[in-house]
C-alpha atoms as a PDB file:
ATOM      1  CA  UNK A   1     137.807  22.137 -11.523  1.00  0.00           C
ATOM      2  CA  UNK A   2     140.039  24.510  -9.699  1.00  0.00           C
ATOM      3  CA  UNK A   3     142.542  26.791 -10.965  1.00  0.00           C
ATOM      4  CA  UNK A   4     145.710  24.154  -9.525  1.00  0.00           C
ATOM      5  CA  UNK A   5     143.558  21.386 -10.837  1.00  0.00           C
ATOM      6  CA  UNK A   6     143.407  22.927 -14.355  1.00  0.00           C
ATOM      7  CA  UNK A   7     147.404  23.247 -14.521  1.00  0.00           C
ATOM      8  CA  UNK A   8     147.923  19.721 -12.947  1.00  0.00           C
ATOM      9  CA  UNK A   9     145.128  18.156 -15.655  1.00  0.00           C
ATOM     10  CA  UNK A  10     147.557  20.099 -18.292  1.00  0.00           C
ATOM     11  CA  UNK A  11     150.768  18.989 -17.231  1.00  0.00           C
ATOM     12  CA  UNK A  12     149.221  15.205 -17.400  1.00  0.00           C
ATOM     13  CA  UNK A  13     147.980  16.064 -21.115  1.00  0.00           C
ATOM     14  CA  UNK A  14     151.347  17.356 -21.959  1.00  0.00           C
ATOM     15  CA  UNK A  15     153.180  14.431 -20.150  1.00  0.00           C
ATOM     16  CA  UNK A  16     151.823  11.768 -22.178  1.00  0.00           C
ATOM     17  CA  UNK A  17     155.008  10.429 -23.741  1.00  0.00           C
ATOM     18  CA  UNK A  18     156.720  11.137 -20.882  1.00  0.00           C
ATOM     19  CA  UNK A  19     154.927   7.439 -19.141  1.00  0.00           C
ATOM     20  CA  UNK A  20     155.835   4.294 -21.646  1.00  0.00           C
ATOM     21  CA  UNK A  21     152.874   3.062 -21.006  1.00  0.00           C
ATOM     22  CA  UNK A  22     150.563   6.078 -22.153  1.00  0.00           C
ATOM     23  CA  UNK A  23     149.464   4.017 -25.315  1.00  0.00           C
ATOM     24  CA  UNK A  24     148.405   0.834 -23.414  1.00  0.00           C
ATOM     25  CA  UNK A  25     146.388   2.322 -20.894  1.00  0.00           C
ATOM     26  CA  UNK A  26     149.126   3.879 -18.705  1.00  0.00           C
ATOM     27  CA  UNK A  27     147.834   6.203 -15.786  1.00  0.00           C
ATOM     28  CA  UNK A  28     148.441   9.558 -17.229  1.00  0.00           C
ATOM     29  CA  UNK A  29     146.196   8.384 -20.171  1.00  0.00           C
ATOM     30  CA  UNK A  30     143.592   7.160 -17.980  1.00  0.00           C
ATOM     31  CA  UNK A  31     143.411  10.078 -15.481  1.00  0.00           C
ATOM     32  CA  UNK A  32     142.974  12.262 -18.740  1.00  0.00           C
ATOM     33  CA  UNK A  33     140.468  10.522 -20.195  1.00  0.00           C
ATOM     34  CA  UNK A  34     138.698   9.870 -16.930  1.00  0.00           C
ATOM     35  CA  UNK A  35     138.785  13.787 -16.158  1.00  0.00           C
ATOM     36  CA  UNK A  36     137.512  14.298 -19.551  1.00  0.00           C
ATOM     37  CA  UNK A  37     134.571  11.827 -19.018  1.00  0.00           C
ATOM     38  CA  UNK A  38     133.949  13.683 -15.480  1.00  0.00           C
ATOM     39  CA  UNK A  39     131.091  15.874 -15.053  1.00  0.00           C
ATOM     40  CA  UNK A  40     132.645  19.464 -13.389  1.00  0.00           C
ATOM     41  CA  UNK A  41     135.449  19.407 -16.213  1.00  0.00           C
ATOM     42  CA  UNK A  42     135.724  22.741 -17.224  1.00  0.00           C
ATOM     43  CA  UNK A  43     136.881  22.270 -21.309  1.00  0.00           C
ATOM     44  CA  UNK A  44     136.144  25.993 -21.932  1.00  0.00           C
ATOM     45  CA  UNK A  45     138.727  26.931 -19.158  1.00  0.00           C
ATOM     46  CA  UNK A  46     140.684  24.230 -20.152  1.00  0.00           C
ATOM     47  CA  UNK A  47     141.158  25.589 -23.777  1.00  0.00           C
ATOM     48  CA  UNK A  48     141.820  29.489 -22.265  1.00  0.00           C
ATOM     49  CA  UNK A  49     144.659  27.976 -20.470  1.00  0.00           C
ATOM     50  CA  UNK A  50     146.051  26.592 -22.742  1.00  0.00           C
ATOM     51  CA  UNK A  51     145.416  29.535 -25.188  1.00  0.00           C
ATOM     52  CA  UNK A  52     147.066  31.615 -22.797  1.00  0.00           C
ATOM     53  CA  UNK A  53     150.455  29.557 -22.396  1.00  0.00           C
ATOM     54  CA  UNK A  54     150.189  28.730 -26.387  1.00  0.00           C
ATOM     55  CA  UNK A  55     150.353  25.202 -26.112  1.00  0.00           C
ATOM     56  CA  UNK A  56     147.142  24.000 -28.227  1.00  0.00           C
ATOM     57  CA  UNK A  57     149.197  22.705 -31.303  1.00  0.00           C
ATOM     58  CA  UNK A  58     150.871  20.704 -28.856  1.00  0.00           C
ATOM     59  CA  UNK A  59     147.807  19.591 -26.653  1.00  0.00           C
ATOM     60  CA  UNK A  60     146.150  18.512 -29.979  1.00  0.00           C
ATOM     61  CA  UNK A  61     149.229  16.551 -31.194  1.00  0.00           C
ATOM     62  CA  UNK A  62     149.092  14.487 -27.668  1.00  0.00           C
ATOM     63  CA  UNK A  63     145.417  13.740 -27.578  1.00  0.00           C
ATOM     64  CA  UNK A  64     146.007  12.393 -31.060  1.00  0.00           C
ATOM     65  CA  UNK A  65     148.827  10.567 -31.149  1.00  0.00           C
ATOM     66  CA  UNK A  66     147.528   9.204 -27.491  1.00  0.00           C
ATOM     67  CA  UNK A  67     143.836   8.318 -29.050  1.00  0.00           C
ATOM     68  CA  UNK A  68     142.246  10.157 -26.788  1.00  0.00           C
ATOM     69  CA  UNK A  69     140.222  12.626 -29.286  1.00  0.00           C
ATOM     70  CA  UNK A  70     137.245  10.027 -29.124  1.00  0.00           C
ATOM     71  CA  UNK A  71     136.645  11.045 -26.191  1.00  0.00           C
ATOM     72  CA  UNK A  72     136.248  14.908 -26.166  1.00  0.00           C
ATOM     73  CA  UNK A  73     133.184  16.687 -28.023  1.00  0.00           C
ATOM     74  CA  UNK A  74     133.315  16.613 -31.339  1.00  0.00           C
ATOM     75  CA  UNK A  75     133.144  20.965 -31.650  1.00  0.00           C
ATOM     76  CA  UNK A  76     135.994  20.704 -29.584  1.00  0.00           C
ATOM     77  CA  UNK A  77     138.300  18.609 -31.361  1.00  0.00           C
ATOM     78  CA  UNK A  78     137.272  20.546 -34.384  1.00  0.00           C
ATOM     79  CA  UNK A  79     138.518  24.018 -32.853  1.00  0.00           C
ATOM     80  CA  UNK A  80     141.490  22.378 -31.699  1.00  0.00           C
ATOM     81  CA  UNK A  81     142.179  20.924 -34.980  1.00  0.00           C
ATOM     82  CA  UNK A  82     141.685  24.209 -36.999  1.00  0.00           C
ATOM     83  CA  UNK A  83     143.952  26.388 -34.203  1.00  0.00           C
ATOM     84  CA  UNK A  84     146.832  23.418 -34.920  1.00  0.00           C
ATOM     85  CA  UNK A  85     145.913  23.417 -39.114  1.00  0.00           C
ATOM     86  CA  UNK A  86     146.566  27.525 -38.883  1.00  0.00           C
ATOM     87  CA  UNK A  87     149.735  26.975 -37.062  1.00  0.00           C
ATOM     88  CA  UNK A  88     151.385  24.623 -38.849  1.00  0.00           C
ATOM     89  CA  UNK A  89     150.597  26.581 -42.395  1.00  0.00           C
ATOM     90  CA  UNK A  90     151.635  29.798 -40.547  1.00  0.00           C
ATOM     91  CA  UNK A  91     154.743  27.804 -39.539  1.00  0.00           C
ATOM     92  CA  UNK A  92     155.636  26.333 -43.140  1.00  0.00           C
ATOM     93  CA  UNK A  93     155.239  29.735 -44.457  1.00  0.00           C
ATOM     94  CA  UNK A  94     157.777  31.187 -41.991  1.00  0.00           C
ATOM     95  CA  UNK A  95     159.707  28.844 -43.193  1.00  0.00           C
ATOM     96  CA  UNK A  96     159.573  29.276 -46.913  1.00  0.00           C
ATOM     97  CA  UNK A  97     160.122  33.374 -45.521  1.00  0.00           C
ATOM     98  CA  UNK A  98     163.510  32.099 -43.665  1.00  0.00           C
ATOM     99  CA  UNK A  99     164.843  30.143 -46.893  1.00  0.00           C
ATOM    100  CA  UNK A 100     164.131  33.014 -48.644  1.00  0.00           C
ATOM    101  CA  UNK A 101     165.630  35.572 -45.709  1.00  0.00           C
ATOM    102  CA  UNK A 102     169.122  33.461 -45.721  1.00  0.00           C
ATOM    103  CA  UNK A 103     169.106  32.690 -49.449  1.00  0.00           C
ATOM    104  CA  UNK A 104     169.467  36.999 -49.860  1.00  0.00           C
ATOM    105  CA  UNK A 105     171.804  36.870 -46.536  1.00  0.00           C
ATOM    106  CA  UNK A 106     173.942  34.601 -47.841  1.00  0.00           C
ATOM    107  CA  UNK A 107     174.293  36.215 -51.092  1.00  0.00           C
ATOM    108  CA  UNK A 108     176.341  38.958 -49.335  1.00  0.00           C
ATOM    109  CA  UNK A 109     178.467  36.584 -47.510  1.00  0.00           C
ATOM    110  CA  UNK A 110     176.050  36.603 -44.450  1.00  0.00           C
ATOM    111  CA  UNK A 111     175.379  34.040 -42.304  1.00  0.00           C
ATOM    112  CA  UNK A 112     172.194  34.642 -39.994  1.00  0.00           C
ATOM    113  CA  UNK A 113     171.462  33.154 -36.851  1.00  0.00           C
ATOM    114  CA  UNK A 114     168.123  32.329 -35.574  1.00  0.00           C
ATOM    115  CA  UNK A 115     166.543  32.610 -32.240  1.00  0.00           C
ATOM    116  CA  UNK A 116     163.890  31.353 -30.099  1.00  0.00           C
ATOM    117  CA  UNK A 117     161.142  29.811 -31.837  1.00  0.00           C
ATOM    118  CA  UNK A 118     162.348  29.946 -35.864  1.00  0.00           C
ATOM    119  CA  UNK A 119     165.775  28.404 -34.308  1.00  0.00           C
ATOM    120  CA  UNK A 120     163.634  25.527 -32.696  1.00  0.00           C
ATOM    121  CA  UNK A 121     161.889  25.124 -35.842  1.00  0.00           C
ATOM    122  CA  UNK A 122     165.457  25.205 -38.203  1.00  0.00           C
ATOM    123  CA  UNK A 123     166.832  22.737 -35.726  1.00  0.00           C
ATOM    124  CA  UNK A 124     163.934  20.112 -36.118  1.00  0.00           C
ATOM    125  CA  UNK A 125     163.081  20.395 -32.180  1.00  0.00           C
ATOM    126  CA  UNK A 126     159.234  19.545 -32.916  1.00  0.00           C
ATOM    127  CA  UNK A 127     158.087  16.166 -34.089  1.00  0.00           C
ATOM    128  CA  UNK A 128     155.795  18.008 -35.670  1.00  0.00           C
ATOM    129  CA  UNK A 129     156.155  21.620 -37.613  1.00  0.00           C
ATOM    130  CA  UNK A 130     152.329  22.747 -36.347  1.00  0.00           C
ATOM    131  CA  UNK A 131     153.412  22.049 -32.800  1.00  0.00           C
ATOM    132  CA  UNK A 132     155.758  25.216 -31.922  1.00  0.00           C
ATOM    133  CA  UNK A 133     153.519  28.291 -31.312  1.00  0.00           C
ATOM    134  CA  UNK A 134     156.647  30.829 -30.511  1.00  0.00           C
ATOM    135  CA  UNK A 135     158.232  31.072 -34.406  1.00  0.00           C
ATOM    136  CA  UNK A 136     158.594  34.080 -35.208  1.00  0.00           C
ATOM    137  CA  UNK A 137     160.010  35.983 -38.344  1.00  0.00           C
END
């Protein structure tokens, strides 16, 4: 798999609710499962990219919800699964540290205001709270 191949094969992962039909066999969910079943598919480079752009919580999350982890190795779902189970705690705990952050703020009359990935967290932007990789405290 090529380098442009890689980052289109991504983009269909990460599209997968993006196509109604995903769930019943739509053609994003085919073309990623028939990549995945392909011989020449590169799941080591796969994971780096996606390392690289922080998006596993999320990739993990689609395959999922998308029933398509039946179809990947089982020592890869696993390290997918514990990368996206040490996000999410390291998530929740930022957010116990923010409650705790504007509880003090607000003591003093202050009113914080979040950015970036805590404010996308606060706001409820994820479906899920393991899925954003950019929270930061």
């Amino acid at each position: 798999m090529t380098y442009k191949q890689l980052f289109y094969f991504t983009g269909h992962c990460l599209a997968l609710d993006e196509h109604p039909l995903a769930r019943n066999g739509g053609e994003f969910r085919e073309r990623v499962i028939e990549l995945i079943q392909k011989e020449g598919t590169d799941l080591e480079n796969f994971v780096q990219l996606c390392s690289d752009h922080l998006i596993i919580p999320a990739i993990y999350l689609k395959f999922k919800k998308h029933d398509i982890l039946d179809y990947l190795p089982k020592d890869f779902i696993q390290a997918l699964k514990e990368i996206y189970d040490l996000n999410r705690e390291r998530n929740i705990q930022i957010l116990q540290r923010i409650d705790d952050i504007k509880a003090e703020l607000n003591k003093k009359n202050i009113q914080p205001v979040f950015l970036k990935g805590t404010a996308n967290l606060l706001d409820g932007l994820y479906n899920d709270v393991g899925e954003n990789r950019q929270a930061h405290c």
